[in-house]
C-alpha atoms as a PDB file:
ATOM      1  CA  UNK A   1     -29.251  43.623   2.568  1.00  0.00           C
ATOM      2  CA  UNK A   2     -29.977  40.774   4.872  1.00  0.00           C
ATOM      3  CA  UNK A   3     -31.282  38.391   2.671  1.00  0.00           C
ATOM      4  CA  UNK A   4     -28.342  39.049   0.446  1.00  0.00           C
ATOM      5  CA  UNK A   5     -25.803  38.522   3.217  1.00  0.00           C
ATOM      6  CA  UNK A   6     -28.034  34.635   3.583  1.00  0.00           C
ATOM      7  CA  UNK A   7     -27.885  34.021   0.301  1.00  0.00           C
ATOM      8  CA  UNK A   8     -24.393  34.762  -0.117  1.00  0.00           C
ATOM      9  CA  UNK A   9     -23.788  32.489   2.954  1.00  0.00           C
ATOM     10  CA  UNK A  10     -25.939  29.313   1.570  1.00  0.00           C
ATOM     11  CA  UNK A  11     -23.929  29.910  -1.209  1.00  0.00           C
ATOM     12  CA  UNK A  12     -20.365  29.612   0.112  1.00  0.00           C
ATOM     13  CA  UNK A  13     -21.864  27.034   2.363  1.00  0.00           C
ATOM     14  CA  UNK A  14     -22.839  24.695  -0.679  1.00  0.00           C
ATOM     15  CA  UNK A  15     -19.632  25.547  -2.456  1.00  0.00           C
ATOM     16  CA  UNK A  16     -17.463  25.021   0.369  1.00  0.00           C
ATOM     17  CA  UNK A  17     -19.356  21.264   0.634  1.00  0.00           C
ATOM     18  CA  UNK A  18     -19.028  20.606  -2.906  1.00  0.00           C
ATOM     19  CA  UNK A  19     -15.086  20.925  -2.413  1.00  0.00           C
ATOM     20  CA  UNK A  20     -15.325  19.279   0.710  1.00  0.00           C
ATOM     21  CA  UNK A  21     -16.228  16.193  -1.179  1.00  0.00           C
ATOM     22  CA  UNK A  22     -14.335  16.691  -3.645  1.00  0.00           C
ATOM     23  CA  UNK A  23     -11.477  17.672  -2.142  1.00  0.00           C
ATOM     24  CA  UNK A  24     -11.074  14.637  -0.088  1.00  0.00           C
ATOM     25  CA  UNK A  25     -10.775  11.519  -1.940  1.00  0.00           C
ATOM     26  CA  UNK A  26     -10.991   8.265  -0.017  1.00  0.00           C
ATOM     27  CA  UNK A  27      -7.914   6.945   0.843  1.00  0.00           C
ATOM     28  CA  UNK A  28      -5.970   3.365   1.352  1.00  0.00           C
ATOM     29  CA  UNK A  29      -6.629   2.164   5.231  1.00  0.00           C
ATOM     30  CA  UNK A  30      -2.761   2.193   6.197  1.00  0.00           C
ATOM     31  CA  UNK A  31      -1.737   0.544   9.414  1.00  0.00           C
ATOM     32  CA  UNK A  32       1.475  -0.918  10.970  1.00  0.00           C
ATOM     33  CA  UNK A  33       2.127  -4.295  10.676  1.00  0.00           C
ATOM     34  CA  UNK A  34       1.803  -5.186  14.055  1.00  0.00           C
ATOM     35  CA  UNK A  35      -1.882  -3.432  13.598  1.00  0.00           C
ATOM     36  CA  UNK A  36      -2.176  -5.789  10.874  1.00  0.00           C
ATOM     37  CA  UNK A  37      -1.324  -9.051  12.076  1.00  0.00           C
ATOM     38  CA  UNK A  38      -3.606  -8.234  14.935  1.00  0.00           C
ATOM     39  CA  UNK A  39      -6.453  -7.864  13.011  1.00  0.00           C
ATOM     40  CA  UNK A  40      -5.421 -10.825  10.775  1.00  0.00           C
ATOM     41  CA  UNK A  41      -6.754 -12.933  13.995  1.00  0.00           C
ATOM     42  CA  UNK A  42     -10.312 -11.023  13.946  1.00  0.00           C
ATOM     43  CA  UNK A  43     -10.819 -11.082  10.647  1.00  0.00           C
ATOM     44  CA  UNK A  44      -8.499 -12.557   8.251  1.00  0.00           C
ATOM     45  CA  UNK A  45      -7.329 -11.352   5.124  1.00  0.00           C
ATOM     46  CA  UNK A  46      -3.980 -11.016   3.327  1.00  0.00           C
ATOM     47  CA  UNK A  47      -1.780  -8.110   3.511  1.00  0.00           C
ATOM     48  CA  UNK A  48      -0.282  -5.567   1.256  1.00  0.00           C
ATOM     49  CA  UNK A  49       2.568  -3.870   2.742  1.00  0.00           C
ATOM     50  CA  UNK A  50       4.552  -0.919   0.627  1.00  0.00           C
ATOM     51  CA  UNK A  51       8.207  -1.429   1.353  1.00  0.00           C
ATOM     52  CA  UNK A  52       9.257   2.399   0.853  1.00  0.00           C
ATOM     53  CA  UNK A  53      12.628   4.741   2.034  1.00  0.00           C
ATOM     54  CA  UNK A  54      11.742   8.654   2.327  1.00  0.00           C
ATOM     55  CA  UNK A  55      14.285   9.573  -0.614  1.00  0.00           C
ATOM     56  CA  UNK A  56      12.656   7.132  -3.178  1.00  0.00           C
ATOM     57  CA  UNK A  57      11.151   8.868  -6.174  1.00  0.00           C
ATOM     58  CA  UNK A  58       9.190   5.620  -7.597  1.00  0.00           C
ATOM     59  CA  UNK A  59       8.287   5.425  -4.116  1.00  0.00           C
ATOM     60  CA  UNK A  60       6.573   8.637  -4.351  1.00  0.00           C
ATOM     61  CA  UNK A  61       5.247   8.340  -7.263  1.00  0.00           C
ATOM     62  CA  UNK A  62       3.717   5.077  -6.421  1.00  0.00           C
ATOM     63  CA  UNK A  63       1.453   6.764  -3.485  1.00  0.00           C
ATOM     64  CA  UNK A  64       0.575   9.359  -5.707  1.00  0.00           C
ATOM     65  CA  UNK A  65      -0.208   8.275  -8.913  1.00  0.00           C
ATOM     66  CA  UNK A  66      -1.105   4.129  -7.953  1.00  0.00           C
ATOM     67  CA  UNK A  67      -2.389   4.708  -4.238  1.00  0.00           C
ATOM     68  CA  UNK A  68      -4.007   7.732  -4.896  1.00  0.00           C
ATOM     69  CA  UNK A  69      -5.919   5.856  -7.260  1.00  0.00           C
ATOM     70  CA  UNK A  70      -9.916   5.542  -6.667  1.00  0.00           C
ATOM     71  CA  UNK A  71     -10.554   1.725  -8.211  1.00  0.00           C
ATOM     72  CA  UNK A  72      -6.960   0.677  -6.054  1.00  0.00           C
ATOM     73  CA  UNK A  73      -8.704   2.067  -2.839  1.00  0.00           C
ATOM     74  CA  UNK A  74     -11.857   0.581  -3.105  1.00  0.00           C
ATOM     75  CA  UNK A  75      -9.941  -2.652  -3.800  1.00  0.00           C
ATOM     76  CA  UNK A  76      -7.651  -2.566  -1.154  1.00  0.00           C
ATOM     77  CA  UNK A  77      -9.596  -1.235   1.322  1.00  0.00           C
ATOM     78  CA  UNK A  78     -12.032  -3.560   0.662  1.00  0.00           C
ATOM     79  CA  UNK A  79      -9.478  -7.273   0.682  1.00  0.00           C
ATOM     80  CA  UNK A  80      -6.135  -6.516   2.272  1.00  0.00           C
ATOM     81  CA  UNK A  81      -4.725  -4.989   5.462  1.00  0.00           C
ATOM     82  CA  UNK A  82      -2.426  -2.411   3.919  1.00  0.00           C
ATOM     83  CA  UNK A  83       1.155  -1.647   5.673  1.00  0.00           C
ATOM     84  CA  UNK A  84       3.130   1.128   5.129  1.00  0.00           C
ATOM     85  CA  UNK A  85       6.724   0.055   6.078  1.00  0.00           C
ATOM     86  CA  UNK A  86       9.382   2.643   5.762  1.00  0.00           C
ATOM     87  CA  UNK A  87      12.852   0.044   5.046  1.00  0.00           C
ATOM     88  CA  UNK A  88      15.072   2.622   6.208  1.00  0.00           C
ATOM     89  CA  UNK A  89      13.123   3.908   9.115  1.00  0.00           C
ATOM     90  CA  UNK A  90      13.808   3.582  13.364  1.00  0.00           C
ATOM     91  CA  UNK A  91      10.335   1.745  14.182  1.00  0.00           C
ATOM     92  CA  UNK A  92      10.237  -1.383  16.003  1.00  0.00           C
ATOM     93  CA  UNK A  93       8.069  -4.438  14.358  1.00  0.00           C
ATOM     94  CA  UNK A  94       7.118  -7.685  16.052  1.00  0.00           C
ATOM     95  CA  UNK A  95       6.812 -10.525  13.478  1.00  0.00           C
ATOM     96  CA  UNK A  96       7.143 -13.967  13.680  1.00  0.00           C
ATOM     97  CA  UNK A  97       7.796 -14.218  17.276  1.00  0.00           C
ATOM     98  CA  UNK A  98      10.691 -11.904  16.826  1.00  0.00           C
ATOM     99  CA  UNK A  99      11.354  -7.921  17.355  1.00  0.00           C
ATOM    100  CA  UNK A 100      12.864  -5.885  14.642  1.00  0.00           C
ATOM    101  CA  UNK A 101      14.533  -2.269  14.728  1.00  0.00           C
ATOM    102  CA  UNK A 102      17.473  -0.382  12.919  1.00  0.00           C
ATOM    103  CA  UNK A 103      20.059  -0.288  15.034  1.00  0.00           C
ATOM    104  CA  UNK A 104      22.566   1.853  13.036  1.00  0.00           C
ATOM    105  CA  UNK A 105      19.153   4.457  12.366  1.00  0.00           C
ATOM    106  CA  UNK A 106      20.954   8.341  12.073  1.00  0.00           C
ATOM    107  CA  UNK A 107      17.743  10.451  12.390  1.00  0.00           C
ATOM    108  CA  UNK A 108      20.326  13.085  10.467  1.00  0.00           C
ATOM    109  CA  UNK A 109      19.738  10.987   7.851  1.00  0.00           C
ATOM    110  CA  UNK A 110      16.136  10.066   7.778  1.00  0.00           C
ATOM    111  CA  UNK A 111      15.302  11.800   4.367  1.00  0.00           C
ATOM    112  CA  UNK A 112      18.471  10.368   2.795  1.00  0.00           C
ATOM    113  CA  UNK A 113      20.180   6.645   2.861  1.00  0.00           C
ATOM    114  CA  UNK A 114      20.330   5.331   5.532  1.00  0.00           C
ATOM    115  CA  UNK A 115      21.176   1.837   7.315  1.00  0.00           C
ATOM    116  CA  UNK A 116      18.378  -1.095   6.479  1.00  0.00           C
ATOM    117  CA  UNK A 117      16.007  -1.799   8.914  1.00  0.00           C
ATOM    118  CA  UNK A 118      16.305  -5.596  10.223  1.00  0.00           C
ATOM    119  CA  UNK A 119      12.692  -6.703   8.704  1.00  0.00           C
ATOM    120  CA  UNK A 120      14.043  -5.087   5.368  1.00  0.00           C
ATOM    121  CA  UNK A 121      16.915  -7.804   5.383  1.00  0.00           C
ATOM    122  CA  UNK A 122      14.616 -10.530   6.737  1.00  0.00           C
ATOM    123  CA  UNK A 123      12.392 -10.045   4.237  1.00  0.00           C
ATOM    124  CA  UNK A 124      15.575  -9.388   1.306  1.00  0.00           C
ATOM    125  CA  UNK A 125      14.228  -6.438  -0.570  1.00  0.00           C
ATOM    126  CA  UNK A 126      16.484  -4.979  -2.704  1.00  0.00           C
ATOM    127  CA  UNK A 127      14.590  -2.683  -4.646  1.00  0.00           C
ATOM    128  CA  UNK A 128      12.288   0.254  -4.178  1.00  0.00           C
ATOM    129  CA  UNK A 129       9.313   0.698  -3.974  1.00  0.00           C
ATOM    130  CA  UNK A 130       8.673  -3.324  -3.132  1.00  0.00           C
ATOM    131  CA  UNK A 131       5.015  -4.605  -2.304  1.00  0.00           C
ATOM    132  CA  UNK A 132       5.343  -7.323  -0.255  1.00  0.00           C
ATOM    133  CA  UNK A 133       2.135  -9.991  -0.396  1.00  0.00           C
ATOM    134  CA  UNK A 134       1.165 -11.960   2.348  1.00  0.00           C
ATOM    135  CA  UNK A 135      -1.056 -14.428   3.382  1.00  0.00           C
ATOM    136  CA  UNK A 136      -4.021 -14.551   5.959  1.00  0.00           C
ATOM    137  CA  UNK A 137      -1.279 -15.731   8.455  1.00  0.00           C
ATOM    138  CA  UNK A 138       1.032 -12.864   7.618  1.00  0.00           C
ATOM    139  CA  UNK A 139       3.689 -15.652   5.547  1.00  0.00           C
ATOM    140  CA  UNK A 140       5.167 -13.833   2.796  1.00  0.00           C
ATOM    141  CA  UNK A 141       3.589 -14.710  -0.737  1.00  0.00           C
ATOM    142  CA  UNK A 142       5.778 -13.048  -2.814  1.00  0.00           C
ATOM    143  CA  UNK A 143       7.663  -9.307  -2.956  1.00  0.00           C
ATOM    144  CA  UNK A 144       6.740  -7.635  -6.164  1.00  0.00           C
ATOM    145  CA  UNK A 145       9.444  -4.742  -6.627  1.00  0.00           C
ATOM    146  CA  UNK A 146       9.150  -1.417  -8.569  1.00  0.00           C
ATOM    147  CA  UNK A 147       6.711   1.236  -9.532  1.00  0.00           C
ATOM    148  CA  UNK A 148       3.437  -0.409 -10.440  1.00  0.00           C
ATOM    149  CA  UNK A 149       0.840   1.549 -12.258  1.00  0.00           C
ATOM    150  CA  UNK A 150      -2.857   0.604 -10.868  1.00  0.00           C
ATOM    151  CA  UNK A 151      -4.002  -1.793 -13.691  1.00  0.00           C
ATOM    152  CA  UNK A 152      -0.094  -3.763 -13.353  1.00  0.00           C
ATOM    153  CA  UNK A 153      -1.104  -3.757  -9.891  1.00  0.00           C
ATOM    154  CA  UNK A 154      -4.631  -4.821 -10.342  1.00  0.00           C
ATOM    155  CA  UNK A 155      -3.163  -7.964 -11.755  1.00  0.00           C
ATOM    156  CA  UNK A 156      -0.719  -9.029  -8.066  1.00  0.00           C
ATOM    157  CA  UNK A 157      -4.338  -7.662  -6.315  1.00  0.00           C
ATOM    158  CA  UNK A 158      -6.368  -9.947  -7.712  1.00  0.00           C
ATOM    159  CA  UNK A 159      -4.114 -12.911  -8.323  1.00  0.00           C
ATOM    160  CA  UNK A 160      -3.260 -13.081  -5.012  1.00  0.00           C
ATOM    161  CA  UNK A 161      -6.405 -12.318  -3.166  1.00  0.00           C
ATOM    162  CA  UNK A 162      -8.025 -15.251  -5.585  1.00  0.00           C
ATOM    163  CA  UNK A 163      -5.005 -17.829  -4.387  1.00  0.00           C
ATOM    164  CA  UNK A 164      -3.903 -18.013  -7.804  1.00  0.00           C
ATOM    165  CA  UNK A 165      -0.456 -17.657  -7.565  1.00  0.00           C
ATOM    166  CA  UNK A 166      -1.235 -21.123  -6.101  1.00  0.00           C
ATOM    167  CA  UNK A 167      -1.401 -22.848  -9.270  1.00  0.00           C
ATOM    168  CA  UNK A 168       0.829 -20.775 -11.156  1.00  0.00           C
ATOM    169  CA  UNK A 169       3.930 -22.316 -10.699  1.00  0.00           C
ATOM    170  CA  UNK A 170       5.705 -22.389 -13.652  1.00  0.00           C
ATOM    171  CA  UNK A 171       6.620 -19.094 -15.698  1.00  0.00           C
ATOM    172  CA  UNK A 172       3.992 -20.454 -19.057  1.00  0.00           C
ATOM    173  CA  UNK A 173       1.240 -20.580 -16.577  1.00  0.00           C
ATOM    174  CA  UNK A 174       1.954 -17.161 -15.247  1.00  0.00           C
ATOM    175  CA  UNK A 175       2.506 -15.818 -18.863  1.00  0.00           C
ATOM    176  CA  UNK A 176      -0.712 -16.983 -19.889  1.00  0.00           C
ATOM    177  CA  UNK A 177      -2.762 -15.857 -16.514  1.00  0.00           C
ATOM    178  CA  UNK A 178      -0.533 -12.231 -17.545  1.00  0.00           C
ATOM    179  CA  UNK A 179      -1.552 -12.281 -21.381  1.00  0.00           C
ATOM    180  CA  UNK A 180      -5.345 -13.719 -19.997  1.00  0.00           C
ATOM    181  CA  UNK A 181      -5.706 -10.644 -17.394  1.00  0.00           C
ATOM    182  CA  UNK A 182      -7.797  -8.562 -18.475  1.00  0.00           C
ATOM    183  CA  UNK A 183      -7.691  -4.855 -16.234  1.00  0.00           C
ATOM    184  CA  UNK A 184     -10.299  -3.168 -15.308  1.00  0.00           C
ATOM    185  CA  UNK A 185      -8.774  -0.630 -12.849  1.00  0.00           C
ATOM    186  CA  UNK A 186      -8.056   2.942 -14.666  1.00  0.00           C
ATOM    187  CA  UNK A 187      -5.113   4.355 -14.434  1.00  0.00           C
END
């Protein structure tokens, strides 16, 4: 009875650590902005920051279905500081020298509309979801708004990280780096 009460136990045990593993798939390395810029003057790299509102569905659907998404992770993780940045939400951001909140914030509203947070109108987004790209000094690059899918993505990950947006700058070279692109991300 014994030895069938261990080798039910190594059995749950090896089961339970198979799940484990399974169970919890490596995920983006989300910080604040502030967080980011910080470690922008350790080590630099550009940043990624998802412009989201609690009430968004692409929004949602974005975390779950792009950064959810194992070869988006790895890639992220990997090149970019990534921001979460709720653009309806009450916290405070330093950027640029300057301090950003949202005054008119109801917290009765916080999973509805509510009032745009100052960095949101700094920055002009007017769409949701909006990934906003930034350089190793934290200067906006370029806002890229709507649901992306990890290989449309991909393409802003790479482009960006690689400095080509540099020499893309009319719309025939970007339509030919775009038809050129070749994904490799699944999704």
């Amino acid at each position: 009875m014994i030895y069938k009460i261990k080798i039910m136990r190594l059995i749950f045990a090896t089961i339970f650590t198979l799940f484990s593993t399974i169970g919890f798939a490596q995920e983006i390395n989300w910080v604040t902005l502030d967080k980011a810029i910080e470690l922008q003057k350790k080590s630099p790299k550009k940043i990624m920051m998802d412009v989201y509102t609690n009430w968004c569905g692409p929004c949602k659907m974005l975390d779950k279905n792009t950064f959810q998404n194992p070869d988006v992770v790895k890639y992220v993780n990997a090149n970019y500081y990534a921001v979460k940045f709720n653009a309806e939400g009450n916290e405070g951001i330093n950027y640029k020298g300057k301090r950003y909140s949202n005054p008119g914030y109801n917290p009765e509203l916080a999973n509805r509309r509510n009032t745009a947070h100052e960095l949101s109108q700094y920055l002009q987004i007017q769409a949701y979801p909006t990934i906003v790209f930034m350089d190793e000094k934290a200067d906006v690059i370029a806002p890229i708004k709507g649901y992306q899918t990890p290989p449309q993505l991909e393409l802003y990950l790479k482009m960006f990280k690689a400095d080509r947006h540099k020499t893309l700058d009319t719309q025939e070279k970007f339509n030919a780096y775009y038809t050129e692109f070749k994904p490799e991300f699944k999704g």
